[in-house]
N, C-alpha and C. Protein backbone atom coordinates (compact mmCIF):
# COMPACT_ATOMS: atom_id res chain seq x y z
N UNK A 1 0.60 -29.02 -43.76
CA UNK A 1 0.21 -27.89 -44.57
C UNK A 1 -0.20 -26.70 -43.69
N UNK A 2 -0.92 -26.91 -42.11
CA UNK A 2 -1.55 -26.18 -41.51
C UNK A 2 -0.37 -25.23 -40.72
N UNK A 3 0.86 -26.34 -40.83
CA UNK A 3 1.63 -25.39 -40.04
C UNK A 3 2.64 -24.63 -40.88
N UNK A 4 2.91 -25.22 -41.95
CA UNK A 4 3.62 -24.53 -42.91
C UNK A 4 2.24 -23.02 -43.21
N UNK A 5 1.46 -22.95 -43.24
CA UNK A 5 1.29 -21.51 -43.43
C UNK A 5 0.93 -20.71 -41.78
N UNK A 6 0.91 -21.45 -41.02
CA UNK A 6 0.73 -20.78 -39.84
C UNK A 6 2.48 -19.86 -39.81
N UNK A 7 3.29 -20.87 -40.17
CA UNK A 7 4.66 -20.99 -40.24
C UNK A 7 4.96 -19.25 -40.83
N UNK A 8 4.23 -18.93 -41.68
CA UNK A 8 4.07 -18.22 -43.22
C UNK A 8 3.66 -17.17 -42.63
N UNK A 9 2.26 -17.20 -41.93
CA UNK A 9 1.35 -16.47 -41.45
C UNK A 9 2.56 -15.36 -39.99
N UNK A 10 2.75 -15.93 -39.28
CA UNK A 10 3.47 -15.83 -38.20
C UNK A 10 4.94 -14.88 -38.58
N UNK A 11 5.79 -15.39 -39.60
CA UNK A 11 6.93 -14.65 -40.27
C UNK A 11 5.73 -13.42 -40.69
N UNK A 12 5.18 -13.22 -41.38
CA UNK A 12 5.09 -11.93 -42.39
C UNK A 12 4.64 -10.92 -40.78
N UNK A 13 3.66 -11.47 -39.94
CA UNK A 13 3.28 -10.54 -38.99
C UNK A 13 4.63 -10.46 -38.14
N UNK A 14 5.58 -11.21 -38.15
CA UNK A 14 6.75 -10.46 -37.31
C UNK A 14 7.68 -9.23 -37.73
N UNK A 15 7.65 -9.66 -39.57
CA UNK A 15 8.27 -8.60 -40.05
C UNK A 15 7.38 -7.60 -40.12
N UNK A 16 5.68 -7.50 -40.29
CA UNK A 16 5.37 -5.88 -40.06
C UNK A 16 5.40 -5.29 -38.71
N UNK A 17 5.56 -6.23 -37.79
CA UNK A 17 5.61 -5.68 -36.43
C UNK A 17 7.07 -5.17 -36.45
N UNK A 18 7.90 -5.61 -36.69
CA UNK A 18 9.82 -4.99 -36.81
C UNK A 18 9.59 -3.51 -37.81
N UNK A 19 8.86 -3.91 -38.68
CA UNK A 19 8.64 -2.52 -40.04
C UNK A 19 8.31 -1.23 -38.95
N UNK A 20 7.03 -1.92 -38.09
CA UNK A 20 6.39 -0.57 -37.98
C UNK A 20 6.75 0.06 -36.43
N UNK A 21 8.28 -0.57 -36.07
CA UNK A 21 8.62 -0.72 -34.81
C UNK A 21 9.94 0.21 -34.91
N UNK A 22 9.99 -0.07 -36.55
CA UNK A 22 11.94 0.79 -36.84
C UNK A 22 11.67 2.18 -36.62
N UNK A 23 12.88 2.74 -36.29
CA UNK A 23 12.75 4.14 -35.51
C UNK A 23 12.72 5.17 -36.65
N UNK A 24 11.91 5.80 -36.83
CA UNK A 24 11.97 7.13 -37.91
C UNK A 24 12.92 8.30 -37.58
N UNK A 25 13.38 8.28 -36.45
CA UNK A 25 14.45 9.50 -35.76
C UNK A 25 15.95 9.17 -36.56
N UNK A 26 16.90 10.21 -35.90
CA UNK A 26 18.04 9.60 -36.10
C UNK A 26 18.95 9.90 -34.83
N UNK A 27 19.75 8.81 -34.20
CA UNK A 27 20.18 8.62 -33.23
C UNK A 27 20.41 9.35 -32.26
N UNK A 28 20.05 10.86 -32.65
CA UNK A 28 20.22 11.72 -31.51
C UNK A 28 19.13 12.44 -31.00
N UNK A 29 18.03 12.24 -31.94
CA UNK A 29 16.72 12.86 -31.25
C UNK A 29 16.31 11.22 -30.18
N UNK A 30 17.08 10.16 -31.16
CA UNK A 30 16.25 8.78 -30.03
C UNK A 30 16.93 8.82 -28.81
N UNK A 31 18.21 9.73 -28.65
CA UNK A 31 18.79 9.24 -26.96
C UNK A 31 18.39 10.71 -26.54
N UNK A 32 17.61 11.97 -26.87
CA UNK A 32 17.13 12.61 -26.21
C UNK A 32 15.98 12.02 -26.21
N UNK A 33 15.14 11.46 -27.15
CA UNK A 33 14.25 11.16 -26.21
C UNK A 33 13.94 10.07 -25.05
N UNK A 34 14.88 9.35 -25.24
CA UNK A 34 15.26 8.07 -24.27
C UNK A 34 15.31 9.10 -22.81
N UNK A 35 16.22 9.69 -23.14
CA UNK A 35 16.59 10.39 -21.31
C UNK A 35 15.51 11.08 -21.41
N UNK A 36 14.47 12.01 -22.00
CA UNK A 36 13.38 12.32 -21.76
C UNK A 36 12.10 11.69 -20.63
N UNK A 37 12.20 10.34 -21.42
CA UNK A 37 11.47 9.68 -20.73
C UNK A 37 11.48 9.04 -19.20
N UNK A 38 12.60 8.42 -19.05
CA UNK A 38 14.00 8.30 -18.46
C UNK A 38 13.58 8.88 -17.16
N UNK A 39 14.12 10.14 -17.54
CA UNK A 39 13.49 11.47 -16.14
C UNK A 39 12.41 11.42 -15.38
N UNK A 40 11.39 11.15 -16.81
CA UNK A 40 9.77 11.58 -16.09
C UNK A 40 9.72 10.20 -15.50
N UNK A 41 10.23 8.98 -15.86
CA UNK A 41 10.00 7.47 -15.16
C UNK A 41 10.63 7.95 -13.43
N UNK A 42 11.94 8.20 -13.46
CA UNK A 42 12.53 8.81 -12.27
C UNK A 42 11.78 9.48 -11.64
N UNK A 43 11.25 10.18 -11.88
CA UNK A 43 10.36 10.96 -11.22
C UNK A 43 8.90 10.86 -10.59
N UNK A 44 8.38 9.95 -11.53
CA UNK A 44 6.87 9.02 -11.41
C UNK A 44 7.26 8.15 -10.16
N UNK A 45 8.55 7.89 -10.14
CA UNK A 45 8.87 6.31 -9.34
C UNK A 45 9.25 7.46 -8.23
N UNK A 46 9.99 8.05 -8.01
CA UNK A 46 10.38 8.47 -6.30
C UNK A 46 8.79 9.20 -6.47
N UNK A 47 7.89 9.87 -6.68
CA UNK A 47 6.50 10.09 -6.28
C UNK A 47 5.81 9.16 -5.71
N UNK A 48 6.49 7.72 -6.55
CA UNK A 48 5.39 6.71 -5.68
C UNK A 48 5.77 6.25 -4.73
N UNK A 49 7.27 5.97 -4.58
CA UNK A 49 7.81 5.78 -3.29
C UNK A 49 7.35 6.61 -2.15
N UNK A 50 7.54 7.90 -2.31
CA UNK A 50 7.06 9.14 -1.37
C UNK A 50 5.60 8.72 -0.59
N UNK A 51 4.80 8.47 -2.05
CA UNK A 51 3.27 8.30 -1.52
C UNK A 51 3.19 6.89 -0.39
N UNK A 52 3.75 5.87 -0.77
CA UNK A 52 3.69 4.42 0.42
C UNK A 52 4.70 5.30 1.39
N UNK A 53 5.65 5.68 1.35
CA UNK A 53 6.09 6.26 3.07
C UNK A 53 5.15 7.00 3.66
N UNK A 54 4.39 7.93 2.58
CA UNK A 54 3.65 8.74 4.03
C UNK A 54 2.35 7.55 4.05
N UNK A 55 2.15 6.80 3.12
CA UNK A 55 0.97 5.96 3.67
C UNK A 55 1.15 4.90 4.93
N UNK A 56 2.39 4.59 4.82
CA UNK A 56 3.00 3.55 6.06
C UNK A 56 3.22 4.29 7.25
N UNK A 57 3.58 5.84 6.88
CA UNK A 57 4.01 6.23 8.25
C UNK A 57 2.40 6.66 8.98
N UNK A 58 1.44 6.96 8.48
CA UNK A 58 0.40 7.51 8.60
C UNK A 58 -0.54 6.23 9.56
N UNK A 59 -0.38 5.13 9.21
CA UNK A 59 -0.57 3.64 9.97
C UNK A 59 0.31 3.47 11.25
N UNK A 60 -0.18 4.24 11.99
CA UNK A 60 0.85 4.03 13.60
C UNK A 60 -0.30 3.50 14.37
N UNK A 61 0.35 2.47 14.65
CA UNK A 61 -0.84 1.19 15.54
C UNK A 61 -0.04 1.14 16.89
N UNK A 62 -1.23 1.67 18.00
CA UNK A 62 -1.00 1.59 19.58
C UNK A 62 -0.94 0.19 20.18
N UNK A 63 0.08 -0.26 21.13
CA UNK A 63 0.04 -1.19 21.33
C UNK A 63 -0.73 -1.36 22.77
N UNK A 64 -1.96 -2.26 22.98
CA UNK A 64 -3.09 -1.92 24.31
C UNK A 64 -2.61 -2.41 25.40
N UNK A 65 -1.73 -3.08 25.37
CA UNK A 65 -1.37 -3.64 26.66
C UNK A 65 -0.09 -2.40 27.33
N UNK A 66 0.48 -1.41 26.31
CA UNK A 66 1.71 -0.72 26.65
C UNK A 66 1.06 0.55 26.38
N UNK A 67 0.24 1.23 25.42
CA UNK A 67 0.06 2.43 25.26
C UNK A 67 -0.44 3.69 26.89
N UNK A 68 0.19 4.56 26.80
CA UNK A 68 -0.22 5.36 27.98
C UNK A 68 -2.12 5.77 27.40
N UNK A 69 -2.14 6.65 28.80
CA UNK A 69 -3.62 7.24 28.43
C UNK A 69 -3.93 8.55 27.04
N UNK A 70 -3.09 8.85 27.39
CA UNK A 70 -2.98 9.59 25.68
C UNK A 70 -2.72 8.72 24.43
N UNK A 71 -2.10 8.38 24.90
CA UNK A 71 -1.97 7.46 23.20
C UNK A 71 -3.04 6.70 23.07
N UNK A 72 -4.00 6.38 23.83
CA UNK A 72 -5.31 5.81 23.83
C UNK A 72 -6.28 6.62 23.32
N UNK A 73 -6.28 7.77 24.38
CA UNK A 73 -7.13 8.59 24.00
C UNK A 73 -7.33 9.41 22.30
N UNK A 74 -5.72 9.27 21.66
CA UNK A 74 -5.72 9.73 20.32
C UNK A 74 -6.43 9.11 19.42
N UNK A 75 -6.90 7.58 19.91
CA UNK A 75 -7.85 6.56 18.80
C UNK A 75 -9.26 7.25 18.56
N UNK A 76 -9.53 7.23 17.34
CA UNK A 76 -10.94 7.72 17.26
C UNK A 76 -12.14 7.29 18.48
N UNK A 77 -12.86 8.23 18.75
CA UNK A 77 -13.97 7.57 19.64
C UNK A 77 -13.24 7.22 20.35
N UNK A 78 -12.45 7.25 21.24
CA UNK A 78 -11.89 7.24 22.68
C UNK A 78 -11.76 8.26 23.45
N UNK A 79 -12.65 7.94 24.56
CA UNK A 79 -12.51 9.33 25.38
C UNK A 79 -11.72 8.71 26.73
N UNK A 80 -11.12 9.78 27.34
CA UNK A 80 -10.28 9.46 28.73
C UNK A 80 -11.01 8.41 29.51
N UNK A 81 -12.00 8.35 29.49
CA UNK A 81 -13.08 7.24 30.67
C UNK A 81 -12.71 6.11 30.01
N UNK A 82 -12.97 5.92 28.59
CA UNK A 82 -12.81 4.70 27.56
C UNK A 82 -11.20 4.00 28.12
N UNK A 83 -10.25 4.95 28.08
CA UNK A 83 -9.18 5.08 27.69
C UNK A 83 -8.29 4.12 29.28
N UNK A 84 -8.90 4.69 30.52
CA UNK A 84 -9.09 4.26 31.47
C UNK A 84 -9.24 2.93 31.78
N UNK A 85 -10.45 2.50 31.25
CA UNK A 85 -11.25 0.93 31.37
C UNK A 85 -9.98 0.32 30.69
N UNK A 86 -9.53 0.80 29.26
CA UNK A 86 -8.81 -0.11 28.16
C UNK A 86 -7.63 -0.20 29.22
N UNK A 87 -6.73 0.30 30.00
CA UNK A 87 -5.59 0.24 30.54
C UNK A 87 -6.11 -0.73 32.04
N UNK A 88 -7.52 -0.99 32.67
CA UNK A 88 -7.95 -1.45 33.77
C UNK A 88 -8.03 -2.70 33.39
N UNK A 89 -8.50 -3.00 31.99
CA UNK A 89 -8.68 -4.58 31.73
C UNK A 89 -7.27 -4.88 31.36
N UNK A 90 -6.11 -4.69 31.00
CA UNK A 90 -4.91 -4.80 30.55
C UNK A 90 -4.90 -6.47 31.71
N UNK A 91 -3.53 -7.20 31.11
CA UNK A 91 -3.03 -7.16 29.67
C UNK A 91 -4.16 -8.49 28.89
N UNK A 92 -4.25 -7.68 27.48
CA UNK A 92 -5.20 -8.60 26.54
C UNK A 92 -3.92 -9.20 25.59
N UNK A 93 -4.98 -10.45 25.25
CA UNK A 93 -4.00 -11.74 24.38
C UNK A 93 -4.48 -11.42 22.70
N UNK A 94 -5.46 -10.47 22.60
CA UNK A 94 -5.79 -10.09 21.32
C UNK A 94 -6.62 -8.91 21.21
N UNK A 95 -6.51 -7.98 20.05
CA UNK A 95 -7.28 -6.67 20.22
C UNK A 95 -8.77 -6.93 20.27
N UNK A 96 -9.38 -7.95 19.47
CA UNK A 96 -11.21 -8.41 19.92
C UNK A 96 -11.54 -8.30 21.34
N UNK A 97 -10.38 -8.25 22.56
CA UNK A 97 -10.81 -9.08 23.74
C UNK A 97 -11.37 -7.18 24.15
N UNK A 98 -11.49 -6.43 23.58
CA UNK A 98 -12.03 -5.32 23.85
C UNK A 98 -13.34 -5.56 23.66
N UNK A 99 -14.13 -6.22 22.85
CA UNK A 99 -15.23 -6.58 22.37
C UNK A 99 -15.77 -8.14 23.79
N UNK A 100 -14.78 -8.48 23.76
CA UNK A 100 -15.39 -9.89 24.55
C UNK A 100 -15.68 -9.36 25.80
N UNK A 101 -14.70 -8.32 26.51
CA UNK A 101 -14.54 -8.12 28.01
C UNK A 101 -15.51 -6.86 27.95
N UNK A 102 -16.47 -5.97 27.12
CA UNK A 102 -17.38 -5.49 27.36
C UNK A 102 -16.58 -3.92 27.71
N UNK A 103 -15.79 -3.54 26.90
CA UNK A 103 -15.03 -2.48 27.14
C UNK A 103 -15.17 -1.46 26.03
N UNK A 104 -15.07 -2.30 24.71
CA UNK A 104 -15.88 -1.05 23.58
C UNK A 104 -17.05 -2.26 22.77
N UNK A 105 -18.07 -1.45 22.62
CA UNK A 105 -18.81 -2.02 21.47
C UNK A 105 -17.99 -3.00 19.93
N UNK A 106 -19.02 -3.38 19.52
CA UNK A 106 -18.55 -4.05 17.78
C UNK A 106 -18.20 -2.51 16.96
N UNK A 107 -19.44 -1.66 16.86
CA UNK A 107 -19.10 -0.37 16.29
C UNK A 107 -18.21 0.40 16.59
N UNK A 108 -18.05 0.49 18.23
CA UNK A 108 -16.70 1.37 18.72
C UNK A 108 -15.41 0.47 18.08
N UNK A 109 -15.46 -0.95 18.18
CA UNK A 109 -14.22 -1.17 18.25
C UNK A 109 -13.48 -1.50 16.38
N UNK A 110 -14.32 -1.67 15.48
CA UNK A 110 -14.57 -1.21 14.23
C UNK A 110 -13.57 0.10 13.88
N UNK A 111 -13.90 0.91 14.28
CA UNK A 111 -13.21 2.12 14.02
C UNK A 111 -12.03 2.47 14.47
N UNK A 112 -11.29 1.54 15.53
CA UNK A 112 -9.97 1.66 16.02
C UNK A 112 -9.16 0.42 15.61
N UNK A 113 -10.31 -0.57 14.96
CA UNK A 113 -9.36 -2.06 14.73
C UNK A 113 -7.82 -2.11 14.27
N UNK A 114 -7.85 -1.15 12.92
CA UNK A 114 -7.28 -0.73 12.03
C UNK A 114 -5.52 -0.31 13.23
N UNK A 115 -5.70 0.52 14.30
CA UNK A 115 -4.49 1.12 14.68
C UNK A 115 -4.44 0.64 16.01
N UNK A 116 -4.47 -0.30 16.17
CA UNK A 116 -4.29 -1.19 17.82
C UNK A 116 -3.82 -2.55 17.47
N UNK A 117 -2.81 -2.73 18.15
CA UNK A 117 -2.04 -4.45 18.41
C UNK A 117 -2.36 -4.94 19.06
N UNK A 118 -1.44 -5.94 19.58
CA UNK A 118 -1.69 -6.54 20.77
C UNK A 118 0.01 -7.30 20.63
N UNK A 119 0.93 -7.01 21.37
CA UNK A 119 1.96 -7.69 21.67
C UNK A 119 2.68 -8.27 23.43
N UNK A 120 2.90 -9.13 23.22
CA UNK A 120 3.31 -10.07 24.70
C UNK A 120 4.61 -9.83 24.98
């Protein structure tokens, strides 16, 4: 009995959902507004594409064992002296070993974690 009106229950809410779903237009205002939308989707979507390229390109990570003294020096809080030591302790097996070998602080090295590798 429970499912025969669930059964019941279930049909009538599909047909007001189809009722209140049928299109009040007539076929030519619905395919202008189809490509209406269409466009602005096109358009939303290469914006967001745009936004992750410049966010990926904007993420340029120095590699410490290869970077020259400028490309060091461009890391936040790196000054030429810093920049120096980082190329004197070379080559490191991981970017922390800046922290282990007494070359930048936890706080200094915090702020460059983000754009430094480490590749062999």
């Amino acid at each position: 009995m429970r499912v025969r009106l669930f059964s019941i229950g279930l049909l009538g809410c599909t047909l007001s959902l189809c009722a209140a779903c049928a299109p009040n237009q007539n076929p030519d205002q619905l395919r202008e507004k189809t490509a209406e939308e269409t466009a602005a989707l096109k358009r939303d979507t290469k914006a967001v594409a745009e936004g992750v390229r410049e966010g990926l390109s904007d993420k340029k990570s120095i590699d410490l064992n290869k970077a020259s003294r400028e490309d060091l020096t461009s890391l936040p809080g790196i000054t030429p002296q810093r920049a120096d030591r980082i190329i004197a302790e070379r080559p490191y097996a991981n970017a922390h070993q800046l922290v282990t070998r007494h070359v930048l602080s936890e706080d200094e090295y915090s702020q460059i974690q983000d754009h430094v590798v480490v590749t062999h």
